[in-house]
N, C-alpha and C. Protein backbone atom coordinates (compact mmCIF):
# COMPACT_ATOMS: atom_id res chain seq x y z
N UNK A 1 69.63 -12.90 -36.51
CA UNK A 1 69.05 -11.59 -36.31
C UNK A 1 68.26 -11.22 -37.54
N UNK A 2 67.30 -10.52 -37.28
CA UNK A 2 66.33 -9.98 -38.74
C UNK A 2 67.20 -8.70 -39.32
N UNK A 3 66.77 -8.97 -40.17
CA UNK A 3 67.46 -7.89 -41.44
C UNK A 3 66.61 -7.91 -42.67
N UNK A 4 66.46 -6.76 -43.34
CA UNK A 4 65.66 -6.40 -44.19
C UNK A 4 66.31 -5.88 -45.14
N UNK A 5 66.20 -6.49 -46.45
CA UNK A 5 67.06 -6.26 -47.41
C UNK A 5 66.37 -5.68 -48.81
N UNK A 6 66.31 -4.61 -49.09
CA UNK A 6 65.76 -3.47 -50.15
C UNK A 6 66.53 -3.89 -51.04
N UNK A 7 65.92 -4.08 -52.64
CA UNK A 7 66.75 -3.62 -54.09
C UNK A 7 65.42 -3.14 -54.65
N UNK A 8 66.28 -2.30 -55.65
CA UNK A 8 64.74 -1.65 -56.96
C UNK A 8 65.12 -0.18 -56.97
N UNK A 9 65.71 0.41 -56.51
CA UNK A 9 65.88 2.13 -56.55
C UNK A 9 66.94 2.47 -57.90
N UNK A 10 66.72 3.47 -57.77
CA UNK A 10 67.48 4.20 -59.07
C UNK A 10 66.89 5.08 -59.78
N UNK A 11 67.82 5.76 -60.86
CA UNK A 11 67.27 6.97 -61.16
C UNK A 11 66.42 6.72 -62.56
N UNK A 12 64.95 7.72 -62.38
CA UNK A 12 63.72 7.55 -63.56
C UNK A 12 63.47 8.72 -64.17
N UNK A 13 63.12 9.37 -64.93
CA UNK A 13 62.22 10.21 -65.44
C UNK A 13 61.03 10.14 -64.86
N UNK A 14 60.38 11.23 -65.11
CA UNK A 14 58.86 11.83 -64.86
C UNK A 14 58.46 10.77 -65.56
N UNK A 15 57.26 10.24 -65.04
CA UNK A 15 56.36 9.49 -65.62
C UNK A 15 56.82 8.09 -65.84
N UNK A 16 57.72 7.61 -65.91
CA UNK A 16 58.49 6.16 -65.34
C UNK A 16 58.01 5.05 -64.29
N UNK A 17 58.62 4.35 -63.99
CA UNK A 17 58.01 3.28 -63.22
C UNK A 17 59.32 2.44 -62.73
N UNK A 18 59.46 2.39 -61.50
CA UNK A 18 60.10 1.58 -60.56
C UNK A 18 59.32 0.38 -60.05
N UNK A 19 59.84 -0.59 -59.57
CA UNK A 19 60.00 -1.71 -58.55
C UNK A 19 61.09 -1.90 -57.51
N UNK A 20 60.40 -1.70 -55.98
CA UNK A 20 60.94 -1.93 -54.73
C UNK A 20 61.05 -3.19 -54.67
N UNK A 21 61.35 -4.15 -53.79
CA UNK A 21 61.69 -5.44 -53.39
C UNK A 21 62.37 -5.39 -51.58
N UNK A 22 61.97 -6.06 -50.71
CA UNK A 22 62.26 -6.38 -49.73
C UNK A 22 62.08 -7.50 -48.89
N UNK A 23 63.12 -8.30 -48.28
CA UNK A 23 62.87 -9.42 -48.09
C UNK A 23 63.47 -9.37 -46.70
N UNK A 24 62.71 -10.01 -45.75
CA UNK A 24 62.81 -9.72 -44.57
C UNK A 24 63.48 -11.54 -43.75
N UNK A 25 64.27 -11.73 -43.27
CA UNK A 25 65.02 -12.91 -42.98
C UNK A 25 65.96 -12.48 -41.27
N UNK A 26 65.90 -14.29 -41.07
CA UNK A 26 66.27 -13.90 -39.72
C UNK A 26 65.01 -14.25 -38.70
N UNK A 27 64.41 -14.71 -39.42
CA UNK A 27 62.71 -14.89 -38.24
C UNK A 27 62.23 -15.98 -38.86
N UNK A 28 61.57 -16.78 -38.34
CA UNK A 28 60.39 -17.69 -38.59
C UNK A 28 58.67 -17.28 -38.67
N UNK A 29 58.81 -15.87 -38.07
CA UNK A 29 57.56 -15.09 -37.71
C UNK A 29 57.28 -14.74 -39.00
N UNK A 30 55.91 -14.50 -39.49
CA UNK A 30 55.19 -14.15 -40.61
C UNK A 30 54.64 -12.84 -40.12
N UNK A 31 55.66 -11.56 -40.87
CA UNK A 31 55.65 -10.03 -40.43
C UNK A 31 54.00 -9.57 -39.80
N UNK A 32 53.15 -9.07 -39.03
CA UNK A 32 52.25 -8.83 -39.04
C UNK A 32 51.76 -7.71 -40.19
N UNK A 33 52.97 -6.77 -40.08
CA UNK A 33 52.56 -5.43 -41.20
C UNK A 33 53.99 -5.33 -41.42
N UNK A 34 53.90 -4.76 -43.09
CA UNK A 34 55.37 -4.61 -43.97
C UNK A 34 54.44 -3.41 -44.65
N UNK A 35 55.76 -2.18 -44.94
CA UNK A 35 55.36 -2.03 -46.13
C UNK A 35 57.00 -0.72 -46.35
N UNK A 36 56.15 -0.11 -46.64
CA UNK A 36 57.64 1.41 -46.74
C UNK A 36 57.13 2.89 -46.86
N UNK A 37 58.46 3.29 -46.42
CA UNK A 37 58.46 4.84 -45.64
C UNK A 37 59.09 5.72 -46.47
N UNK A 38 59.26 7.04 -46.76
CA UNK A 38 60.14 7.79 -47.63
C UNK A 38 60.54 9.32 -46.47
N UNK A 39 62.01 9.01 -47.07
CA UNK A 39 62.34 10.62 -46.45
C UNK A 39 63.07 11.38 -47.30
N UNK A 40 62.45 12.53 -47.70
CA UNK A 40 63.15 13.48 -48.57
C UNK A 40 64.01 14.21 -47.77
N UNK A 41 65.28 15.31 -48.46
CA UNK A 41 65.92 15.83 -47.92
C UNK A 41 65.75 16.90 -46.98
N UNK A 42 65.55 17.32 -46.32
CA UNK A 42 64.99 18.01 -44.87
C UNK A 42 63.75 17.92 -44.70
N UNK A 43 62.90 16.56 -44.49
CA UNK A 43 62.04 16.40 -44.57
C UNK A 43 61.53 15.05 -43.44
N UNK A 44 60.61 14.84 -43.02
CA UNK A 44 60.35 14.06 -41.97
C UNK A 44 60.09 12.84 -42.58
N UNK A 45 60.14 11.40 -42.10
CA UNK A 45 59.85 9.91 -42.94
C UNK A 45 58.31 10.09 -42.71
N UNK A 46 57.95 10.08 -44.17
CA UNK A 46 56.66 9.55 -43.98
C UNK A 46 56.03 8.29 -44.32
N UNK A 47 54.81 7.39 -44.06
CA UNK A 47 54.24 6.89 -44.79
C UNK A 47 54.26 6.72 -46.12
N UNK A 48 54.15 5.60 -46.92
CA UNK A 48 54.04 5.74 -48.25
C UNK A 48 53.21 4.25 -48.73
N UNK A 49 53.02 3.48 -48.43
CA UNK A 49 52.39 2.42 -48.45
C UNK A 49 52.68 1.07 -46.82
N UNK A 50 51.28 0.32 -46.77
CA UNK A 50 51.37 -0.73 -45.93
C UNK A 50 50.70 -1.33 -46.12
N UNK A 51 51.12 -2.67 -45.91
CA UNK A 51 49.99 -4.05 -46.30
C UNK A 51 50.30 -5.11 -44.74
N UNK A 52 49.07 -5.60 -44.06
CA UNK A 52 49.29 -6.36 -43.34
C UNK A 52 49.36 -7.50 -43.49
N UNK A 53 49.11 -8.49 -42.79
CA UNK A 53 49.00 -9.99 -43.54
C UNK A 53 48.12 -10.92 -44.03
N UNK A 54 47.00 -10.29 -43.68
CA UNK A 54 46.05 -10.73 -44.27
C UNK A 54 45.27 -9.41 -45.48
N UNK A 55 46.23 -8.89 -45.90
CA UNK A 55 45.89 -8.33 -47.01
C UNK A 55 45.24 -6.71 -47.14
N UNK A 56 45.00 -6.54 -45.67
CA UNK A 56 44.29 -5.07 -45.81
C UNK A 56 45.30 -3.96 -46.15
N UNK A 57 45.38 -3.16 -46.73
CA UNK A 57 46.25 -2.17 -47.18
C UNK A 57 45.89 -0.34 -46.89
N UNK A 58 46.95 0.27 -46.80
CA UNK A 58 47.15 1.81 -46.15
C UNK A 58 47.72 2.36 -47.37
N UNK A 59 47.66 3.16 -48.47
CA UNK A 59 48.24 4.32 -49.14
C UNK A 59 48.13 5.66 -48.35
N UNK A 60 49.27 6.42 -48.89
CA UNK A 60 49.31 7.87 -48.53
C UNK A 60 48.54 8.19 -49.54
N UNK A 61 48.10 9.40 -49.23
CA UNK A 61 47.12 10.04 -50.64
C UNK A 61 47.61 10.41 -51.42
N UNK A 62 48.97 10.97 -51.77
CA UNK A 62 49.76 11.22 -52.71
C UNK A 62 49.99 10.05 -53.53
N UNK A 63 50.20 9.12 -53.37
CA UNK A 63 50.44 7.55 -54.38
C UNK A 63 49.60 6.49 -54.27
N UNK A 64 48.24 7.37 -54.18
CA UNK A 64 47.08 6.71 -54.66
C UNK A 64 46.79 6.79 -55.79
N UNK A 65 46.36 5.69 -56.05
CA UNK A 65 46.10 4.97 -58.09
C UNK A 65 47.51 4.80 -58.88
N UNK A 66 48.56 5.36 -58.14
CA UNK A 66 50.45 5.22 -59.04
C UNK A 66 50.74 3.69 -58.56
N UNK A 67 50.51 3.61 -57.06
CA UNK A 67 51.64 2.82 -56.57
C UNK A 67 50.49 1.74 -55.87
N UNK A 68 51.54 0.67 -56.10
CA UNK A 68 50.60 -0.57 -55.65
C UNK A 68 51.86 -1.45 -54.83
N UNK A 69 51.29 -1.81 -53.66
CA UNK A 69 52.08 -2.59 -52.49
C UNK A 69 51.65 -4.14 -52.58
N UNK A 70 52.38 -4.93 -52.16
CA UNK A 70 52.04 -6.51 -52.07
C UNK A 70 52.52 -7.14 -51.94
N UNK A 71 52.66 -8.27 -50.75
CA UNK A 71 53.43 -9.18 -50.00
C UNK A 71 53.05 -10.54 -51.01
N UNK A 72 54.15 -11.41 -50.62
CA UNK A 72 54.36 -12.60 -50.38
C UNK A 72 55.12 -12.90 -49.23
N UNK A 73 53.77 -13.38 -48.37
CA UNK A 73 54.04 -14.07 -46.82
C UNK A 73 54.63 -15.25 -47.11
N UNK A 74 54.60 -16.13 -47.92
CA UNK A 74 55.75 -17.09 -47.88
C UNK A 74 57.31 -16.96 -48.13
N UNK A 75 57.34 -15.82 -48.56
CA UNK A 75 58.75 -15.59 -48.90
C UNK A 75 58.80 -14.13 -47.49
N UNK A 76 57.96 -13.84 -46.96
CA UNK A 76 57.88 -12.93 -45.96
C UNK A 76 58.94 -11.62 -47.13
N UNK A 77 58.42 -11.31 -48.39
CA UNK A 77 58.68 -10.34 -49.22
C UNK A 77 57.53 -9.41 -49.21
N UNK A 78 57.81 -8.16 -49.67
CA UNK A 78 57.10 -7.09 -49.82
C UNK A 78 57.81 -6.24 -51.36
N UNK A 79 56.57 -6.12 -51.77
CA UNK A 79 56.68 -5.01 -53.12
C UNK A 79 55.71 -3.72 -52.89
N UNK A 80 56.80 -3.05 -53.90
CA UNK A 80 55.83 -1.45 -54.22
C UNK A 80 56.11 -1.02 -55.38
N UNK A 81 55.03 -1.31 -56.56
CA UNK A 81 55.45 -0.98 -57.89
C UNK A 81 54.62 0.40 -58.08
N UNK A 82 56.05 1.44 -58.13
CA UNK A 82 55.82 2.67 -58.35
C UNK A 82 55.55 3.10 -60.09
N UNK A 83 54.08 3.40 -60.25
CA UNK A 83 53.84 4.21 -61.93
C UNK A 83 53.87 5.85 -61.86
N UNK A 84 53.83 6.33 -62.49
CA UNK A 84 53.73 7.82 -63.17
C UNK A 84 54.74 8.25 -61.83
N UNK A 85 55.67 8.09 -62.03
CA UNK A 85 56.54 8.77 -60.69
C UNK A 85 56.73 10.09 -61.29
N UNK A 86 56.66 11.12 -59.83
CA UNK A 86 56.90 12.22 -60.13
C UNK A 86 57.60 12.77 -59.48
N UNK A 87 58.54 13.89 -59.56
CA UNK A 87 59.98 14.59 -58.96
C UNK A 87 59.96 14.25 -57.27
N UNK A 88 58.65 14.60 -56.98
CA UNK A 88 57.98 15.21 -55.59
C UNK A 88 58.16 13.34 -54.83
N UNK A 89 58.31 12.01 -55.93
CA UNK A 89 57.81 11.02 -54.90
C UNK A 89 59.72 10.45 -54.52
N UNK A 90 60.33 11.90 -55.18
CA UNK A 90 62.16 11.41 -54.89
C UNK A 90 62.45 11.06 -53.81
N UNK A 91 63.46 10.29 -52.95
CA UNK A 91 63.58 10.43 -51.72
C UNK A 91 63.96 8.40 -50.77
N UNK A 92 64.93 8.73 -50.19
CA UNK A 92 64.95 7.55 -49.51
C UNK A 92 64.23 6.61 -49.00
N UNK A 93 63.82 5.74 -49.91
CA UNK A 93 62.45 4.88 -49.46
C UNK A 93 63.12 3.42 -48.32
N UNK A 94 62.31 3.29 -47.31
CA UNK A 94 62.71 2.75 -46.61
C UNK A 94 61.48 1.16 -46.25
N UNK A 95 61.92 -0.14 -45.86
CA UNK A 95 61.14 -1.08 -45.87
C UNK A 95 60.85 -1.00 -44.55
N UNK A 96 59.63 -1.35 -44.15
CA UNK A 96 59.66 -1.55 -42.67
C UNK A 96 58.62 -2.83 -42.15
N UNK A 97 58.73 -3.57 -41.36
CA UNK A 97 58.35 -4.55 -40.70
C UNK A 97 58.09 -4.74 -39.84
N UNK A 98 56.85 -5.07 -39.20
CA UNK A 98 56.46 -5.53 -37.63
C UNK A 98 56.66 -6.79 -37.34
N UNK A 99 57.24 -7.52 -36.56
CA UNK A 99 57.25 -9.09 -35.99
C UNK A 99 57.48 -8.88 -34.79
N UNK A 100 57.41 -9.73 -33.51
CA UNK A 100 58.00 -9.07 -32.74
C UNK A 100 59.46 -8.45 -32.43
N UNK A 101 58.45 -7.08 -32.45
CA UNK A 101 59.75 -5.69 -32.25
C UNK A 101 59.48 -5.13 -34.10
N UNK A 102 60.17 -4.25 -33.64
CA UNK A 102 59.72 -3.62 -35.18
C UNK A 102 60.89 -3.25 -36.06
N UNK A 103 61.43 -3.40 -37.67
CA UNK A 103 62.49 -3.37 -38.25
C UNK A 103 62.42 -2.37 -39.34
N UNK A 104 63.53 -1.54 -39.82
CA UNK A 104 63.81 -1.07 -40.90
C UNK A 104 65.00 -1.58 -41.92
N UNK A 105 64.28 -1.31 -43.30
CA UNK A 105 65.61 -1.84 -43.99
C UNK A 105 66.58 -0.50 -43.79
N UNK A 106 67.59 -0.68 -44.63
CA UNK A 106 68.49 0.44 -45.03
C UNK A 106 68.05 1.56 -45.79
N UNK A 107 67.16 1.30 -46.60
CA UNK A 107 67.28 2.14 -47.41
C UNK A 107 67.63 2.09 -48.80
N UNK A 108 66.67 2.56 -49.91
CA UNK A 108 67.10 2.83 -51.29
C UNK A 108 66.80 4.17 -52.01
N UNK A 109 67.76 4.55 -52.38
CA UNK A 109 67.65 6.10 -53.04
C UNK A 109 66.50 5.78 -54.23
N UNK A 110 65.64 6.28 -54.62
CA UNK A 110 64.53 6.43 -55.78
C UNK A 110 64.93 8.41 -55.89
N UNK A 111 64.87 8.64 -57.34
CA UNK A 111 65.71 10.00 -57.85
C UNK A 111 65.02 9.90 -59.11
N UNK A 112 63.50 10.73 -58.99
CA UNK A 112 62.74 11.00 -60.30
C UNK A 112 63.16 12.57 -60.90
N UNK A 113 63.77 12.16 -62.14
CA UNK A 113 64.48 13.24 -62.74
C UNK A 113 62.86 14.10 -63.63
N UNK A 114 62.80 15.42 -63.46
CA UNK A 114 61.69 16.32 -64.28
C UNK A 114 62.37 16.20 -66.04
């Protein structure tokens, strides 16, 4: 079965810098689109980066020029190296994957302290 497995969260200061990691297993399929989602606390999942497989890429406008997304299709991995994080980008970041049928990881808390 596919499963999607998140590490990289934890708690930063303003202006800090994280690394996501997700590795997607359980398939032979090469994801069509990966990337990740965030949900703050009473707040709806949004968008936050996507990269397909041949490289074209989606930012939210909020973590445009901070945050940079990027697969390795051979390892069917996905990154999101978060810069200048700020309070506002806190919130359960989530991996997500298209192959056939569509997957979420679990989840990693990211907690940018002001």
């Amino acid at each position: 079965q596919v499963q999607l497995v998140e590490s990289g969260g934890g708690l930063v200061q303003a202006g800090g810098s994280l690394r996501l990691s997700c590795a997607a297993s359980g398939t032979s399929f090469t994801p069509n689109l990966m990337g990740w989602y965030r949900q703050a606390p009473g707040k709806p999942r949004e968008l936050v980066a996507v990269i397909w497989s041949g490289g074209n890429i989606n930012y939210a406008d909020s973590v445009k020029g901070r945050f940079t997304i990027s697969r390795d299709n051979a390892k069917n991995t996905v990154y999101l190296q978060m810069n200048s994080l700020k309070p506002e980008d806190s919130g359960v970041y989530y991996c997500y994957a298209q192959l056939p049928g569509n997957y979420w990881g679990q989840g990693t808390q990211v907690t940018v302290s002001s």
